[in-house]
PDB file of N, CA and C in Angstrom:
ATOM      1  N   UNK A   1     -21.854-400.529-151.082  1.00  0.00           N
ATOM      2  CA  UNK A   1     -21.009-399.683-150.234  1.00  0.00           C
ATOM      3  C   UNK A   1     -19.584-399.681-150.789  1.00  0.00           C
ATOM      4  N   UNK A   2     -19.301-398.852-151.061  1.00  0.00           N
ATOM      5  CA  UNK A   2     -17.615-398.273-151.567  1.00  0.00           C
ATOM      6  C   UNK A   2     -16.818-398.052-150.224  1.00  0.00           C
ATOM      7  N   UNK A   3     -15.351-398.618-150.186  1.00  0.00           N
ATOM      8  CA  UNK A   3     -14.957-397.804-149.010  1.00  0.00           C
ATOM      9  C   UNK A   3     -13.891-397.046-149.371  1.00  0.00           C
ATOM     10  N   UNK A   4     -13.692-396.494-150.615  1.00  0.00           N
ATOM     11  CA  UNK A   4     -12.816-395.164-150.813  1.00  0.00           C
ATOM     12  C   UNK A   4     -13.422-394.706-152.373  1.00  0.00           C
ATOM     13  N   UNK A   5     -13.404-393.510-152.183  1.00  0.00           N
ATOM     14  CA  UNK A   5     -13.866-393.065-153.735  1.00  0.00           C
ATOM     15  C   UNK A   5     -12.402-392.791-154.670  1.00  0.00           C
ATOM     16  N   UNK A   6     -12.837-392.800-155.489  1.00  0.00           N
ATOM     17  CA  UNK A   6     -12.054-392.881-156.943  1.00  0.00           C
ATOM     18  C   UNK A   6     -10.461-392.023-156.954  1.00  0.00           C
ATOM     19  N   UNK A   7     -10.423-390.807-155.756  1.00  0.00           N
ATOM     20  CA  UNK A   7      -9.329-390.176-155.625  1.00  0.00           C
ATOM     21  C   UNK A   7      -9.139-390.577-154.789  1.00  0.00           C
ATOM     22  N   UNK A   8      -9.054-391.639-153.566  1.00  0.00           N
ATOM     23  CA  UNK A   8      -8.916-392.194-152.616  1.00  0.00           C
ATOM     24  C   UNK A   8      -7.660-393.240-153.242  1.00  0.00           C
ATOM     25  N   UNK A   9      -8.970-393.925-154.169  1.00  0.00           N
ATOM     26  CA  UNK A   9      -8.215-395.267-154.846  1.00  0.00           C
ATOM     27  C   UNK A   9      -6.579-394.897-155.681  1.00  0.00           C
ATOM     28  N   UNK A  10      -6.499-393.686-156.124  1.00  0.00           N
ATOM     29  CA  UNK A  10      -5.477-392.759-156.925  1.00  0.00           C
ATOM     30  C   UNK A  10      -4.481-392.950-156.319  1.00  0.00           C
ATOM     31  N   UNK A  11      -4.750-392.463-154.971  1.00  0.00           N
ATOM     32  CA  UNK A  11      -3.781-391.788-154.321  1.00  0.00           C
ATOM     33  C   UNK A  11      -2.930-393.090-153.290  1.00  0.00           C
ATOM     34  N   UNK A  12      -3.796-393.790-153.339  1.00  0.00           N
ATOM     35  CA  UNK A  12      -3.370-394.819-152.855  1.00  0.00           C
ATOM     36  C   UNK A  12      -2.838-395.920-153.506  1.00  0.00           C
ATOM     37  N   UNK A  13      -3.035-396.286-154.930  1.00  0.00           N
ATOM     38  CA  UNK A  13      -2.288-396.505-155.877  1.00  0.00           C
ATOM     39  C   UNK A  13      -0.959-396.196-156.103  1.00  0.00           C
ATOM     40  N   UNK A  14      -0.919-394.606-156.282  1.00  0.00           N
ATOM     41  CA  UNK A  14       0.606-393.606-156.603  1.00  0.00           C
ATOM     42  C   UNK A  14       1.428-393.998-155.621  1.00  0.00           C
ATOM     43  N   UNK A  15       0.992-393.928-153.605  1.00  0.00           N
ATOM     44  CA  UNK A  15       1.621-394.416-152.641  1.00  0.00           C
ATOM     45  C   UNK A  15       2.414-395.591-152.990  1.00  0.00           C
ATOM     46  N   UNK A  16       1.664-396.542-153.049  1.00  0.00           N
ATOM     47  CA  UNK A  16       1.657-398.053-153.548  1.00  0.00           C
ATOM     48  C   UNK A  16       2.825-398.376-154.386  1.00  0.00           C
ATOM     49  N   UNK A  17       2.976-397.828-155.620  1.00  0.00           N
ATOM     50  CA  UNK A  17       4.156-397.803-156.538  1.00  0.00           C
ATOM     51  C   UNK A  17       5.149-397.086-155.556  1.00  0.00           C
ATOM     52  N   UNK A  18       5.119-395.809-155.404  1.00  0.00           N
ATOM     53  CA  UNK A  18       6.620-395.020-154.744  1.00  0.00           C
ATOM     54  C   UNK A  18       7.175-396.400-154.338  1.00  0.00           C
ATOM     55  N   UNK A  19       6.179-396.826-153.417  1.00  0.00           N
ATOM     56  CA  UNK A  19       6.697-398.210-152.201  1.00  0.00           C
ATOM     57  C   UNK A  19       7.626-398.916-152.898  1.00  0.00           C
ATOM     58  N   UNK A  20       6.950-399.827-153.888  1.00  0.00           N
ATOM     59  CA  UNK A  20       7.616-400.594-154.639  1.00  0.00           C
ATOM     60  C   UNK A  20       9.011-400.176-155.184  1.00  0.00           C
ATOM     61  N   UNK A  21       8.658-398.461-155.470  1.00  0.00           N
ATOM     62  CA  UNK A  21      10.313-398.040-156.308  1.00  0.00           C
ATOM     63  C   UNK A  21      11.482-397.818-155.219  1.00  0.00           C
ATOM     64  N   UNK A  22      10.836-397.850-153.732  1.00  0.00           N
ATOM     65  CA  UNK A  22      11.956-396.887-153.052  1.00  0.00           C
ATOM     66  C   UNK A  22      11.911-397.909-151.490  1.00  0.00           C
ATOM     67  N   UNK A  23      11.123-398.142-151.402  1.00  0.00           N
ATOM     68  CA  UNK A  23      11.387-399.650-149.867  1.00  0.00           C
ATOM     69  C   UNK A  23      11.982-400.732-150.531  1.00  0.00           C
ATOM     70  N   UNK A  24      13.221-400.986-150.070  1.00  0.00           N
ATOM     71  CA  UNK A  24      13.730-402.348-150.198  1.00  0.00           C
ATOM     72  C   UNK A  24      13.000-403.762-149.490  1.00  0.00           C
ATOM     73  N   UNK A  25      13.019-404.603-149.552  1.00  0.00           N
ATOM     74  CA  UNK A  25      12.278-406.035-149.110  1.00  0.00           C
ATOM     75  C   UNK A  25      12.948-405.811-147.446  1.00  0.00           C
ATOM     76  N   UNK A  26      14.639-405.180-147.538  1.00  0.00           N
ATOM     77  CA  UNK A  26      15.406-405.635-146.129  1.00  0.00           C
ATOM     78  C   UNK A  26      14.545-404.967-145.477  1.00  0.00           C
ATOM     79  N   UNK A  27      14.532-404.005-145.442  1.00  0.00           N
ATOM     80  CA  UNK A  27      14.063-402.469-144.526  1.00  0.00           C
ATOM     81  C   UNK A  27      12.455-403.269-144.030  1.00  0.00           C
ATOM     82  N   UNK A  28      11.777-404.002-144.874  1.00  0.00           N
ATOM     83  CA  UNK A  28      10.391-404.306-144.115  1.00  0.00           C
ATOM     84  C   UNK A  28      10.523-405.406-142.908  1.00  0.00           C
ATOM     85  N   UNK A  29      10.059-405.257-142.313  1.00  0.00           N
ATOM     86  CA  UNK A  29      10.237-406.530-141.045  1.00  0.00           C
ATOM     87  C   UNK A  29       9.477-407.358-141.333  1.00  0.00           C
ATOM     88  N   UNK A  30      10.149-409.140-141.131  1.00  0.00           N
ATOM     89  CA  UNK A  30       9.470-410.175-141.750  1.00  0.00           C
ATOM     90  C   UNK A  30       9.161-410.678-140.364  1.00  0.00           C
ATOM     91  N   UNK A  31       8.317-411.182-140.471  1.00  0.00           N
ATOM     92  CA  UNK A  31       7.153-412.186-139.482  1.00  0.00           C
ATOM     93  C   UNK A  31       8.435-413.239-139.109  1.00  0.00           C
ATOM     94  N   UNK A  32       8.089-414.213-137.855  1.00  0.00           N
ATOM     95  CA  UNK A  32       8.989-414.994-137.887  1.00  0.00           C
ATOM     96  C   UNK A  32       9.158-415.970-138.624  1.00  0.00           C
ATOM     97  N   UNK A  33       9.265-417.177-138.685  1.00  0.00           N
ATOM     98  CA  UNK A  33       9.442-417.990-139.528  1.00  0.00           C
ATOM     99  C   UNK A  33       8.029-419.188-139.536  1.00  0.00           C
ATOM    100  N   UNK A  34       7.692-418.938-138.256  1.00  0.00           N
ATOM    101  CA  UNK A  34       6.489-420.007-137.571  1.00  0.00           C
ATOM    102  C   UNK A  34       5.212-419.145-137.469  1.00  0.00           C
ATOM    103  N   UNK A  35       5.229-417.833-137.714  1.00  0.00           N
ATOM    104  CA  UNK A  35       4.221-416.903-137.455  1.00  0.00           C
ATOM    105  C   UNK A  35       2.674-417.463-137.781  1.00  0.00           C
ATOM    106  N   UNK A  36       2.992-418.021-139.378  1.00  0.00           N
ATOM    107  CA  UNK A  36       1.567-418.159-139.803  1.00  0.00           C
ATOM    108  C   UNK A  36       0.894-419.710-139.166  1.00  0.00           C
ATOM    109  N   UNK A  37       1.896-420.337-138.853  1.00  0.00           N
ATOM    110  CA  UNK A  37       1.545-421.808-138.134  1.00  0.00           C
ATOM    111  C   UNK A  37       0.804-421.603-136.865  1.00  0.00           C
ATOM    112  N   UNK A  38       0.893-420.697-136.365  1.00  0.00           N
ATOM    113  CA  UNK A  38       0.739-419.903-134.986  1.00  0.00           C
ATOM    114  C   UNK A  38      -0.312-419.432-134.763  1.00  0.00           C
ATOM    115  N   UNK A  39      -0.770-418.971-135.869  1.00  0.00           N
ATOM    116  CA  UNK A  39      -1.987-417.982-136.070  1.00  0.00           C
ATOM    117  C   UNK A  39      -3.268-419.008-136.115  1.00  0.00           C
ATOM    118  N   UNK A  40      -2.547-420.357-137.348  1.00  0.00           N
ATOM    119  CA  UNK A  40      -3.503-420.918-137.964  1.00  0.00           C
ATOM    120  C   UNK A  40      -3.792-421.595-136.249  1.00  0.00           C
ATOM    121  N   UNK A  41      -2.842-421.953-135.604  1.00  0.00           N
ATOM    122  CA  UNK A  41      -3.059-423.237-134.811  1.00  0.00           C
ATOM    123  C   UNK A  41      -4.534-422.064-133.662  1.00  0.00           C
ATOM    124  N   UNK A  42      -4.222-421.000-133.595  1.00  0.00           N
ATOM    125  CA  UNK A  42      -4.674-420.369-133.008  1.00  0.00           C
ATOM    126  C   UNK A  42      -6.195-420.338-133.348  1.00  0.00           C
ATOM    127  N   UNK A  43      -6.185-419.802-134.241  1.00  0.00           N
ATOM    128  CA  UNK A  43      -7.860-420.302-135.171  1.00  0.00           C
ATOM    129  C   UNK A  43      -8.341-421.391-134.969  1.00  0.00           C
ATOM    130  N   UNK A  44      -7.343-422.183-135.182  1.00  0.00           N
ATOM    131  CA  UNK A  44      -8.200-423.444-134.988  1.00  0.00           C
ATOM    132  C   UNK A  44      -8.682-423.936-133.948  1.00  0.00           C
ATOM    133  N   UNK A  45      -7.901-423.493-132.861  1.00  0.00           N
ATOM    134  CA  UNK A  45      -8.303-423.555-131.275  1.00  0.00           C
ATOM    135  C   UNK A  45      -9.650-423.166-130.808  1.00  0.00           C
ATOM    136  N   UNK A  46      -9.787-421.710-131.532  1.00  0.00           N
ATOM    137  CA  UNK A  46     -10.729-420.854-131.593  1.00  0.00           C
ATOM    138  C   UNK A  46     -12.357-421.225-131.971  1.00  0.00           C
ATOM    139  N   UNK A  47     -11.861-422.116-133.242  1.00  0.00           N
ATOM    140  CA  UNK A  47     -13.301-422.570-134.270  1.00  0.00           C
ATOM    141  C   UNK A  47     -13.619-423.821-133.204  1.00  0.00           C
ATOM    142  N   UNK A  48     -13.052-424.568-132.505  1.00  0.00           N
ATOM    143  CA  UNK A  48     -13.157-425.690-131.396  1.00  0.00           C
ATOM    144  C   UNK A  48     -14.433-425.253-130.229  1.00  0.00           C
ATOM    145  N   UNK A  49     -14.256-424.207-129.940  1.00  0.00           N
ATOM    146  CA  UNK A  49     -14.932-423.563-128.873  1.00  0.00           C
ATOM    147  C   UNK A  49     -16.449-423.733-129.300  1.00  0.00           C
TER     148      UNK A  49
END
């Protein structure tokens, strides 16, 4: 199973670069600082069950 064909993959590539040439790092919104600790602790809570 493919989940995009070959002009899919293109075009989403070309997107991909613009990004890189023209979004600055500021402009993206960063997670907080504890986000991924949060998530994990969350999972792990989860896999407990």
């Amino acid at each position: 199973m493919e989940w995009m064909d070959c002009g899919q993959e293109e075009a989403l590539l070309k997107e991909c670069q613009w990004a890189e040439e023209h979004v600055k790092d500021e402009d993206v919104p960063q997670p907080a600082p504890d986000e991924l600790e949060m998530i994990i602790k969350r999972i792990e809570e989860e896999c407990r069950r």
